[in-house]
Protein backbone atom coordinates (compact mmCIF):
# COMPACT_ATOMS: atom_id res chain seq x y z
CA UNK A 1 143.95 -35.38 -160.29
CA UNK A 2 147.27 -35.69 -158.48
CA UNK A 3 150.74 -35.76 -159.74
CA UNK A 4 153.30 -38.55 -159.14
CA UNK A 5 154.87 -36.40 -156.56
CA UNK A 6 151.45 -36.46 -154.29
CA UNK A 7 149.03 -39.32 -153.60
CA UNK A 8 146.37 -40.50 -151.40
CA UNK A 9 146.65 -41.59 -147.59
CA UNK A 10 143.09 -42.07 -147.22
CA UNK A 11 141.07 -38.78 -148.06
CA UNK A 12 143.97 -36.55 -147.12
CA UNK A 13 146.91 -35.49 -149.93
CA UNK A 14 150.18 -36.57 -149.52
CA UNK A 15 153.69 -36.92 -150.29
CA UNK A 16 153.96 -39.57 -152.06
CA UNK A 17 157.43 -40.63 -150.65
CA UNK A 18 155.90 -40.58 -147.08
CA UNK A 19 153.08 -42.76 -147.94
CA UNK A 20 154.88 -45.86 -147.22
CA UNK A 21 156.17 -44.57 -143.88
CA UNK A 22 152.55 -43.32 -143.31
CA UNK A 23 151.08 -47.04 -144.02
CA UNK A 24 153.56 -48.53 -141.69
CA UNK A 25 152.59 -46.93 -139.00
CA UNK A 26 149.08 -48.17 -139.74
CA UNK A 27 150.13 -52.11 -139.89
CA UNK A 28 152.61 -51.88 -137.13
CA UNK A 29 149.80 -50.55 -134.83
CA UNK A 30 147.15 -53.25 -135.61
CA UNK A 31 149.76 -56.42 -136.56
CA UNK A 32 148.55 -58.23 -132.87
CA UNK A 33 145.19 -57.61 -133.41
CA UNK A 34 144.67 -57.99 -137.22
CA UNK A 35 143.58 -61.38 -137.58
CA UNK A 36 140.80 -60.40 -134.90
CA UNK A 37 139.64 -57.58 -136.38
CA UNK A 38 139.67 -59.34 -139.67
CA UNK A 39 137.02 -61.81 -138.19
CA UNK A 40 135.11 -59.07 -136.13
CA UNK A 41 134.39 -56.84 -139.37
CA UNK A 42 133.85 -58.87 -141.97
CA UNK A 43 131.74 -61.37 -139.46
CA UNK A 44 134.37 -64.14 -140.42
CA UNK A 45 133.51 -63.98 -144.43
CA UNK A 46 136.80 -62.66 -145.46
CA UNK A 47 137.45 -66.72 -145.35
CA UNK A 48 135.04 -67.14 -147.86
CA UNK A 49 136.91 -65.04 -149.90
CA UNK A 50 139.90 -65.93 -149.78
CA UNK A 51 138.72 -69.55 -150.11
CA UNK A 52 137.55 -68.41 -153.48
CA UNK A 53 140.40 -66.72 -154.33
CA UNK A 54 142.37 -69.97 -153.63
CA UNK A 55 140.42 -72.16 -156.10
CA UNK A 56 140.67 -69.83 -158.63
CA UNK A 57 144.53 -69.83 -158.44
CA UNK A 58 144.90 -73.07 -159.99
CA UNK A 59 147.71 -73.53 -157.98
CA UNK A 60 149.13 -77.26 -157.90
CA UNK A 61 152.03 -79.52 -156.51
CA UNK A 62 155.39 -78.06 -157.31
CA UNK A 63 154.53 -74.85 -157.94
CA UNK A 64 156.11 -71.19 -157.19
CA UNK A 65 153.85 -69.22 -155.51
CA UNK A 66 154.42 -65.39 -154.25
CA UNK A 67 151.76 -63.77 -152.10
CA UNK A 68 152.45 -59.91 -151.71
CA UNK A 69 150.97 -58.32 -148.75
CA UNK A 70 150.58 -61.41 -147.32
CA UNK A 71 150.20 -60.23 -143.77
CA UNK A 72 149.27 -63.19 -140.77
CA UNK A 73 149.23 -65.49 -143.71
CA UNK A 74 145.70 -66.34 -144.24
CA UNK A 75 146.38 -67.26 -148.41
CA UNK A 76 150.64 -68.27 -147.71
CA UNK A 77 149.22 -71.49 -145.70
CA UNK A 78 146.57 -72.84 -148.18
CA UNK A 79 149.20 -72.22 -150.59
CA UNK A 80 151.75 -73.91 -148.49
CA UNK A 81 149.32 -77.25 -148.42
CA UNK A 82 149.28 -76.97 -152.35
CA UNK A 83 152.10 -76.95 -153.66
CA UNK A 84 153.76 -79.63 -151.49
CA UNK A 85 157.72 -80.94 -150.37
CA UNK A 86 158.26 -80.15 -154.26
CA UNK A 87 156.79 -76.59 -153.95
CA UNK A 88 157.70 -73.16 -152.43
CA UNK A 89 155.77 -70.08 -151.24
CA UNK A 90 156.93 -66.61 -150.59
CA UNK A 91 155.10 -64.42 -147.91
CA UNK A 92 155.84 -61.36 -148.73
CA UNK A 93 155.00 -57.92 -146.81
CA UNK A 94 156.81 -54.63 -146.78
CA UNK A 95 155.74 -54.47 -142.72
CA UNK A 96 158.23 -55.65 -140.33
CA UNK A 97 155.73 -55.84 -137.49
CA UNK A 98 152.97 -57.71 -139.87
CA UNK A 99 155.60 -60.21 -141.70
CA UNK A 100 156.18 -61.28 -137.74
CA UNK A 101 153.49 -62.13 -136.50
CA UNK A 102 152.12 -63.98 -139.51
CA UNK A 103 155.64 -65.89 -139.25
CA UNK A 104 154.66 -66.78 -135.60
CA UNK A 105 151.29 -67.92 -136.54
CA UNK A 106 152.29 -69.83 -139.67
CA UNK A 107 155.20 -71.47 -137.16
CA UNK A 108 152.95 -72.23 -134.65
CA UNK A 109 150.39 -73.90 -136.72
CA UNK A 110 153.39 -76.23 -138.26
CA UNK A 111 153.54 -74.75 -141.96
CA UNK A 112 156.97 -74.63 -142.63
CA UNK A 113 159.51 -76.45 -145.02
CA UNK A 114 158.23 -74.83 -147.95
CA UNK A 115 157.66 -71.19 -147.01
CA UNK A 116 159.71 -68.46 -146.63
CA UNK A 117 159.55 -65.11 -145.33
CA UNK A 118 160.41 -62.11 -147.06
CA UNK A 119 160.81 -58.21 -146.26
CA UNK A 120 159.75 -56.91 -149.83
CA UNK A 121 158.18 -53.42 -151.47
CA UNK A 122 155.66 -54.74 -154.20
CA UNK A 123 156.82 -51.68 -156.02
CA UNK A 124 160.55 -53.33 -156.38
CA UNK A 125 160.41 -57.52 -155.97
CA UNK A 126 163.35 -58.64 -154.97
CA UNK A 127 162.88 -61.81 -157.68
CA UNK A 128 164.05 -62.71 -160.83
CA UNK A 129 162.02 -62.45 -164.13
CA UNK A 130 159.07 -65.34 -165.01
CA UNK A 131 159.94 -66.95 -161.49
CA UNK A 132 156.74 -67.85 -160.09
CA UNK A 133 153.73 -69.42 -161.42
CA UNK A 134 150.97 -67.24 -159.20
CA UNK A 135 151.40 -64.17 -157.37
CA UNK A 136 148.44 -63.04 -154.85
CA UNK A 137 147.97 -59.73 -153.18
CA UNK A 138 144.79 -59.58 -151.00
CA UNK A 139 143.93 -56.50 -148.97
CA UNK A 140 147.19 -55.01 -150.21
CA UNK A 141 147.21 -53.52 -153.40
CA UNK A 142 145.10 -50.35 -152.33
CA UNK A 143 147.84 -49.22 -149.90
CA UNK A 144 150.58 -49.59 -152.66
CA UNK A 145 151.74 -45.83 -153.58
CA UNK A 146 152.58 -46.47 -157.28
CA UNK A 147 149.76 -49.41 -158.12
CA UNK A 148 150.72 -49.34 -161.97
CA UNK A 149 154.38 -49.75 -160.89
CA UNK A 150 153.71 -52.75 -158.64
CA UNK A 151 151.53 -54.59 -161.45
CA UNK A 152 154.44 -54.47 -163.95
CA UNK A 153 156.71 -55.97 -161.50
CA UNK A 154 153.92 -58.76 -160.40
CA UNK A 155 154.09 -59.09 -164.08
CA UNK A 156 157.41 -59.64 -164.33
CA UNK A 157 158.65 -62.14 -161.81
CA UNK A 158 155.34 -64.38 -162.82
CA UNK A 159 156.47 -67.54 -165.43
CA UNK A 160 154.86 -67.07 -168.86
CA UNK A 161 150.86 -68.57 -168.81
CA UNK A 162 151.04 -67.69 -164.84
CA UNK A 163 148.33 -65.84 -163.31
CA UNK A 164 147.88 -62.84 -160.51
CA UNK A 165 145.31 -62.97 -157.97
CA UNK A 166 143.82 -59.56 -156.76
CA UNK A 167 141.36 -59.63 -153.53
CA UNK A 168 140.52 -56.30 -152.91
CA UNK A 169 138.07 -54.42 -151.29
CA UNK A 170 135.49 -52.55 -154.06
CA UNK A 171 132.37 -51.12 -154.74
CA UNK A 172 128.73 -52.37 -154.81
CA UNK A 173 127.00 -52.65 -157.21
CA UNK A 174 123.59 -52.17 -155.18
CA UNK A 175 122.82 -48.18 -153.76
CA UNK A 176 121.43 -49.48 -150.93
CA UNK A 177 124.33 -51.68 -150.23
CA UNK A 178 126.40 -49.23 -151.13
CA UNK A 179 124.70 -46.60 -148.53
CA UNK A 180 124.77 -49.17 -145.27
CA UNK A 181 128.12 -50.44 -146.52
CA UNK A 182 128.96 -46.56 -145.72
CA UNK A 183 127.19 -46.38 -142.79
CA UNK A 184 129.36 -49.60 -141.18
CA UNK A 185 132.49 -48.06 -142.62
CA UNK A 186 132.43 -44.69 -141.17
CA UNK A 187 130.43 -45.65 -137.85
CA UNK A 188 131.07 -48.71 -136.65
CA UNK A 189 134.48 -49.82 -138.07
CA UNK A 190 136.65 -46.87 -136.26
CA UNK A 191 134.31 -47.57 -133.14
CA UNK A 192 135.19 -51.57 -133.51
CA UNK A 193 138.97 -50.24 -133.87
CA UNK A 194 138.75 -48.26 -130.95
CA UNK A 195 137.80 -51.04 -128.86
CA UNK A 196 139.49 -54.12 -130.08
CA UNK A 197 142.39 -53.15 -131.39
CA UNK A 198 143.05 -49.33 -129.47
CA UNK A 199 143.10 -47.73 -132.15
CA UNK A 200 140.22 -46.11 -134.46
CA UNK A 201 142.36 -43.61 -136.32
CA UNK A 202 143.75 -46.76 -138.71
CA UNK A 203 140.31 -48.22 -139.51
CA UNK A 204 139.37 -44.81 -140.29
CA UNK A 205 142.25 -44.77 -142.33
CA UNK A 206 140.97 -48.38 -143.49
CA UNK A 207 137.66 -46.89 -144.38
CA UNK A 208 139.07 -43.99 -146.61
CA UNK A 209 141.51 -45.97 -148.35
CA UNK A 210 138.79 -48.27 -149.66
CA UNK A 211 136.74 -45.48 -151.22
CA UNK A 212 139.61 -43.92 -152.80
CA UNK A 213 140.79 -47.61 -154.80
CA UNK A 214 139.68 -47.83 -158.43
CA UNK A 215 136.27 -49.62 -158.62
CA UNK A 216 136.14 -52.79 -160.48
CA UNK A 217 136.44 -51.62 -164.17
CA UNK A 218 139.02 -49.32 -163.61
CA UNK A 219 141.22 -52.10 -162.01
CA UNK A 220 140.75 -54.27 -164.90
CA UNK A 221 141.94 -51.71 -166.87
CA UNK A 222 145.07 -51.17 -164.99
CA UNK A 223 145.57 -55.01 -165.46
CA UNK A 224 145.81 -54.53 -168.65
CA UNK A 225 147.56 -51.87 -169.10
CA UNK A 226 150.41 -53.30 -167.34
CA UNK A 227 150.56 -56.38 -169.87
CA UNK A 228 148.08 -58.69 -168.13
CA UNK A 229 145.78 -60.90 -170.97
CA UNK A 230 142.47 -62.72 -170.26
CA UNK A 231 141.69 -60.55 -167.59
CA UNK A 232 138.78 -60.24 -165.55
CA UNK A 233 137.00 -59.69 -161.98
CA UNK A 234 134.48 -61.55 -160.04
CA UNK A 235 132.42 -59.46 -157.25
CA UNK A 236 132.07 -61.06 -154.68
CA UNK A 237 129.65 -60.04 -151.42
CA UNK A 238 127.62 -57.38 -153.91
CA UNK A 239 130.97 -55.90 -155.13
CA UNK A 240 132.20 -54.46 -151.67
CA UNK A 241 135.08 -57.01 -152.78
CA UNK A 242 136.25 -58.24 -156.15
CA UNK A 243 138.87 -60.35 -156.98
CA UNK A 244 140.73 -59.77 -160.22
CA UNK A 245 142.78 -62.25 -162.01
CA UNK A 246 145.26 -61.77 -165.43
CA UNK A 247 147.48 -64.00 -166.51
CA UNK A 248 151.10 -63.58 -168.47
CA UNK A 249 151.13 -64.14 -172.11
């Protein structure tokens, strides 16, 4: 077991202070090619995900919605649709190079009016207390350093009876699953990186970091321990993701 002062980059031990820089190197060298290999590896189902994700959100017109992590802004747009003229969304992502190309995208497309852009550490939100009535992270949370840290401050700037969204990559249930879900991890996703995207060191990097996030129970119970009530996870694809959802009391 590590200390504070050490954590996880993958399978290696690190500083923890340098994870961050670590990650960012990671999402600045796949930002033009994420949304590509996002299709590519998950053979376009991650939209089926995050489709579920989005009905279970219960989001509605005039609501404040923050999604951390939020990347090319796959979740940010539906959102955007949602909530309406009377509405706001928040993309938020701590990467510079990520936040700017999902701005580009999410421009392009024409969602704008109710969406802003924000440069944010989920660790520290930059918003006030019981602000928003949904935060999402998808694909985030298992490259935050301090997870327990970020959950009490998604805790903190959601509005009393709002709920958090996790979508996060997880473990099967099934051994067999589990052992080709392996296979296409450690084989063929750094391959895929190589050639797509130039670089197979990050999905490498992608590959560890999902076998070193808590499994499904464990999650729940870091939900709760951060002040989260009525909480509970749906698996989704066998378990190799599960989204989690908690609301505020």
């Amino acid at each position: 077991m590590s200390d504070k002062r050490t954590t996880h980059f993958g399978y290696r031990e690190v500083e923890s202070e340098a994870k961050a820089g670590l990650v960012a190197n990671v999402f600045h060298s796949v930002a033009a090619r994420y949304d590509l290999m996002n299709d590519l590896m998950s053979g376009g189902v991650h939209r089926l995900w995050k489709r579920f994700t989005i009905e279970l959100s219960g989001v509605r017109p005039g609501h404040r919605v923050l999604d951390i992590a939020g990347g090319t802004g796959d979740l940010a747009s539906k959102f955007s649709r949602l909530v309406g003229e009377t509405g706001s969304v928040v993309l938020a992502d701590i990467n510079e190079s990520m936040l700017r190309v999902g701005r580009d995208k999410l421009i392009d497309h024409g969602v704008q009016g109710n969406l802003e852009y924000v440069q944010a550490d989920a660790q520290a939100l930059p918003f006030p207390d019981d602000h928003f009535d949904c935060v999402s992270i998808a694909f985030g949370l298992r490259n935050v350093t301090d997870k327990d840290q970020a959950l009490r401050e998604m805790l903190r700037v959601l509005r009393p009876g709002g709920r958090l969204l996790v979508l996060e990559f997880s473990k099967p249930g099934n051994e067999l699953l589990g052992k080709a879900y392996d296979q296409y991890s450690f084989r063929v996703l750094p391959l895929m990186g190589k050639l797509v995207a130039g670089d197979s060191d990050s999905y490498q990097y992608l590959a560890e970091s999902i076998r070193m996030h808590p499994d499904q129970e464990t999650l729940l119970g870091m939900l709760e321990d951060a002040g989260f009530v009525n909480c509970e996870y749906h698996n989704l694809t066998g378990g190799v993701v599960a989204l989690h959802r908690g609301f505020k009391a």
